[in-house]
C-alpha atoms as a PDB file:
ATOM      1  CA  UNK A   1      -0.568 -21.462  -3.951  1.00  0.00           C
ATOM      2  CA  UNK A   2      -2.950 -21.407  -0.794  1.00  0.00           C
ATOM      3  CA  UNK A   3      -0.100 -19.881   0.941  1.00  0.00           C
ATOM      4  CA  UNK A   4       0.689 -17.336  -1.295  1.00  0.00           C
ATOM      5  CA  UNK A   5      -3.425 -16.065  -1.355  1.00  0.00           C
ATOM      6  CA  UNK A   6      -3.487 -15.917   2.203  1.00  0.00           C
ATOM      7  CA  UNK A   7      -0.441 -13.809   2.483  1.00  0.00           C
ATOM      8  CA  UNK A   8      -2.293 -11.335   0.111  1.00  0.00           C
ATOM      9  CA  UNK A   9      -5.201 -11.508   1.756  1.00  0.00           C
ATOM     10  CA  UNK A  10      -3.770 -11.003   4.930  1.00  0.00           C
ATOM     11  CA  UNK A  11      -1.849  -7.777   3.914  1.00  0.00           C
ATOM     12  CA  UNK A  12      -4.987  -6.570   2.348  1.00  0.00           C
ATOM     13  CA  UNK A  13      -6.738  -7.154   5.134  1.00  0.00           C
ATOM     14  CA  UNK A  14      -3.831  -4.935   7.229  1.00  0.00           C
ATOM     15  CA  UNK A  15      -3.990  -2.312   4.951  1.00  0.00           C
ATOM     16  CA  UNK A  16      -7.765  -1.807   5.056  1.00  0.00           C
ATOM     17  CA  UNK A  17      -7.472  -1.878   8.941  1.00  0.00           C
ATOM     18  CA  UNK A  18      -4.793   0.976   8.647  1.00  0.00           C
ATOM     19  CA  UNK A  19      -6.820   2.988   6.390  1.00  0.00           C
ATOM     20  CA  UNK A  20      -9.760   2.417   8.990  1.00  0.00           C
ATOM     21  CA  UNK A  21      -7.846   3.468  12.211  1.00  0.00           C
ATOM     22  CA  UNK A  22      -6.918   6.721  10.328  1.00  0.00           C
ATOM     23  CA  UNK A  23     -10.445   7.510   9.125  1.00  0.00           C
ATOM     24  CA  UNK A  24     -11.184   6.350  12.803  1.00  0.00           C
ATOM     25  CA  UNK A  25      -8.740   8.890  14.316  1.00  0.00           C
ATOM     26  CA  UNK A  26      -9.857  11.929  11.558  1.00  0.00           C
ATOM     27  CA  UNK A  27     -13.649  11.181  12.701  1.00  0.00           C
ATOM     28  CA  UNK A  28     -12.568  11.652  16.415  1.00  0.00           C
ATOM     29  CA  UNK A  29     -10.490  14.913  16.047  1.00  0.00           C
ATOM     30  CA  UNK A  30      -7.756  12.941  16.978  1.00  0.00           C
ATOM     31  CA  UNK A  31      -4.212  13.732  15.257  1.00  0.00           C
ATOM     32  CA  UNK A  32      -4.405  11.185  12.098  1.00  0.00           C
ATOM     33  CA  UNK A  33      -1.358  12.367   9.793  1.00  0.00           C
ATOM     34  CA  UNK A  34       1.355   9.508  10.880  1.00  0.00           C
ATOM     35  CA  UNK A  35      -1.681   6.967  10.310  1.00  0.00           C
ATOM     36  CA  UNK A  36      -3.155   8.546   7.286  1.00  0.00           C
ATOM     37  CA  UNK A  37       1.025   8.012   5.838  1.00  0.00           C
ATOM     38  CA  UNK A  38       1.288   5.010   7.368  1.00  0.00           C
ATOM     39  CA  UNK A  39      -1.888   3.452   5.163  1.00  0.00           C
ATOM     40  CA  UNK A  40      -1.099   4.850   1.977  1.00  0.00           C
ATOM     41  CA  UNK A  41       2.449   3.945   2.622  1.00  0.00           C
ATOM     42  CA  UNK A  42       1.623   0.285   2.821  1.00  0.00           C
ATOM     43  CA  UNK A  43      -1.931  -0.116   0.905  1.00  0.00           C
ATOM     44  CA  UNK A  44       0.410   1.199  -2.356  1.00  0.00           C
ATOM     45  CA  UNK A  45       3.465  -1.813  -1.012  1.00  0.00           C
ATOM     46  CA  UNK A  46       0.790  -4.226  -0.743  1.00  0.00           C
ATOM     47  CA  UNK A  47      -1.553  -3.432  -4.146  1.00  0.00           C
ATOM     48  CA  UNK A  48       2.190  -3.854  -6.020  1.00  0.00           C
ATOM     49  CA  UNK A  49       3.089  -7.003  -4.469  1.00  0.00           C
ATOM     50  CA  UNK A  50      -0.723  -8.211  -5.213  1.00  0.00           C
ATOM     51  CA  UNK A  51      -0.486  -6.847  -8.888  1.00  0.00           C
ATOM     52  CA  UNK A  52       2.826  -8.290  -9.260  1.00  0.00           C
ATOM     53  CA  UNK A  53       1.902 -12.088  -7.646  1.00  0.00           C
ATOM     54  CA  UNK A  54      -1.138 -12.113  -9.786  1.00  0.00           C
ATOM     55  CA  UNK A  55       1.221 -11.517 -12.647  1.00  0.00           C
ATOM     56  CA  UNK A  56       3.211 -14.793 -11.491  1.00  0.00           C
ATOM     57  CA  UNK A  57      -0.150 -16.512 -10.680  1.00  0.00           C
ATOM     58  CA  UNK A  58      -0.829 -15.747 -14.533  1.00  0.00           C
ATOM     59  CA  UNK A  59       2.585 -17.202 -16.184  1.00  0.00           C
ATOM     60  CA  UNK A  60       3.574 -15.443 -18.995  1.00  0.00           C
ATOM     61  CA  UNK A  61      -0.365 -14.330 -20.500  1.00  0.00           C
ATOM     62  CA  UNK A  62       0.015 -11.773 -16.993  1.00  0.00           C
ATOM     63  CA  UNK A  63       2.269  -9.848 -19.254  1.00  0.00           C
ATOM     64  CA  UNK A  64       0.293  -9.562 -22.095  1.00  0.00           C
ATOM     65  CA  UNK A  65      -2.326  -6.603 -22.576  1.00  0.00           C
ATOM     66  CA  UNK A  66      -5.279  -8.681 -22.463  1.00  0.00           C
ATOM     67  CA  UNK A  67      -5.051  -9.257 -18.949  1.00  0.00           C
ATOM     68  CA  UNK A  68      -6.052  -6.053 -16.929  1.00  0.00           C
ATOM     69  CA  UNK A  69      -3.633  -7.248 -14.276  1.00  0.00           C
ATOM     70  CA  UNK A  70      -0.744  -6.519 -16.346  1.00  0.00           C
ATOM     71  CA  UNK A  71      -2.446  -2.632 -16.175  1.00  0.00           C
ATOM     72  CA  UNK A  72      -2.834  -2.819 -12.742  1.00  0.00           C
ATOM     73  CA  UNK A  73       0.761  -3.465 -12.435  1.00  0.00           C
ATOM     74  CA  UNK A  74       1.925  -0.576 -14.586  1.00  0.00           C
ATOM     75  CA  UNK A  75      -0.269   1.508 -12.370  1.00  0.00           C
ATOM     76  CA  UNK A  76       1.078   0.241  -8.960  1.00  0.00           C
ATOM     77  CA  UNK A  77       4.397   0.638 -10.000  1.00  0.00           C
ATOM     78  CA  UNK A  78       4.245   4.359 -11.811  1.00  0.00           C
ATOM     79  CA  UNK A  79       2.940   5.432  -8.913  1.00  0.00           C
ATOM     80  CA  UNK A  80       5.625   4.839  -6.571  1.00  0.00           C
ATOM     81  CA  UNK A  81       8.384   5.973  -9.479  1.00  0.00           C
ATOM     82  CA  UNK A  82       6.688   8.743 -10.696  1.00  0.00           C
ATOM     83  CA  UNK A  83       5.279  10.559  -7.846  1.00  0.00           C
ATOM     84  CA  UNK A  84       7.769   9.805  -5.401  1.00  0.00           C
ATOM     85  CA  UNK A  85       4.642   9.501  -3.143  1.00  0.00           C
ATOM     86  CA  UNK A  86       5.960   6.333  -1.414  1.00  0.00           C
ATOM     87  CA  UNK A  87       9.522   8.687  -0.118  1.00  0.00           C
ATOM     88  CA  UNK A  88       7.329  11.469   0.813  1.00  0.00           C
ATOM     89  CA  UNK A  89       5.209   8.980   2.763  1.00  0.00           C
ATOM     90  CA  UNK A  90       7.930   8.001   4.414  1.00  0.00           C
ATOM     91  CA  UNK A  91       9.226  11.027   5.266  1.00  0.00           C
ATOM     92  CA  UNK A  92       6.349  12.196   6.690  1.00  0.00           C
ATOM     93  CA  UNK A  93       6.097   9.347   9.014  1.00  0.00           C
ATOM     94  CA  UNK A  94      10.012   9.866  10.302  1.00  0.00           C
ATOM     95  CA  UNK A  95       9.438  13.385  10.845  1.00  0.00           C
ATOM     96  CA  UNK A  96       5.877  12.177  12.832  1.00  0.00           C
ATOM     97  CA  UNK A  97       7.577   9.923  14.545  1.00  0.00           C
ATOM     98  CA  UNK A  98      10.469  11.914  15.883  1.00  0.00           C
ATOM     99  CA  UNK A  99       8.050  14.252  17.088  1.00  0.00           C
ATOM    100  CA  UNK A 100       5.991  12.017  19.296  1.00  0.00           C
ATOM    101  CA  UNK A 101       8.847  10.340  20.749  1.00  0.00           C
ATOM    102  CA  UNK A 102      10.807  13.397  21.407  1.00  0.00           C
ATOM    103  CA  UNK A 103       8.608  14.827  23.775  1.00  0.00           C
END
């Protein structure tokens, strides 16, 4: 189990430090759209794979409605279904990408 919370913590922790060195790059007047994608791309990975081990970490009351992780989960995972937000993330980033190394 110790394993298992220090891999969440440690992509936490990553995702935090993405969503810094965008804020970092917006404060500067630096370009910040690739990292801005790049965060939200992986901060929305990383809180489904936490809402989903805490589910497992739970047994079978994680499912149930009188956990709030089991809303969490929902949440996570509409996200990425409904809004498509995770593709367009993506997509965003490949067409950033392209660009920088093109040039």
């Amino acid at each position: 189990m110790q394993h298992q919370y220090a891999q969440i913590a440690t992509e936490i922790r990553a995702a935090e430090l993405l969503t810094y060195d965008a804020c970092r790059r917006k404060e500067s007047g630096i370009s910040f759209i690739k990292e801005a994608s790049m965060a939200k791309l992986y901060a929305s990975q990383v809180a489904e794979r936490t809402a989903s081990k805490c589910i497992e970490w739970l047994g079978g009351v994680g499912f149930t409605r009188d956990m709030p992780v089991e809303k969490f989960y929902r949440d996570c995972k509409v996200g990425s279904i409904y809004e498509g937000t995770s593709n367009i993330q993506l997509q965003t980033i490949a067409k950033m990408v392209k660009k920088e190394y093109k040039n």
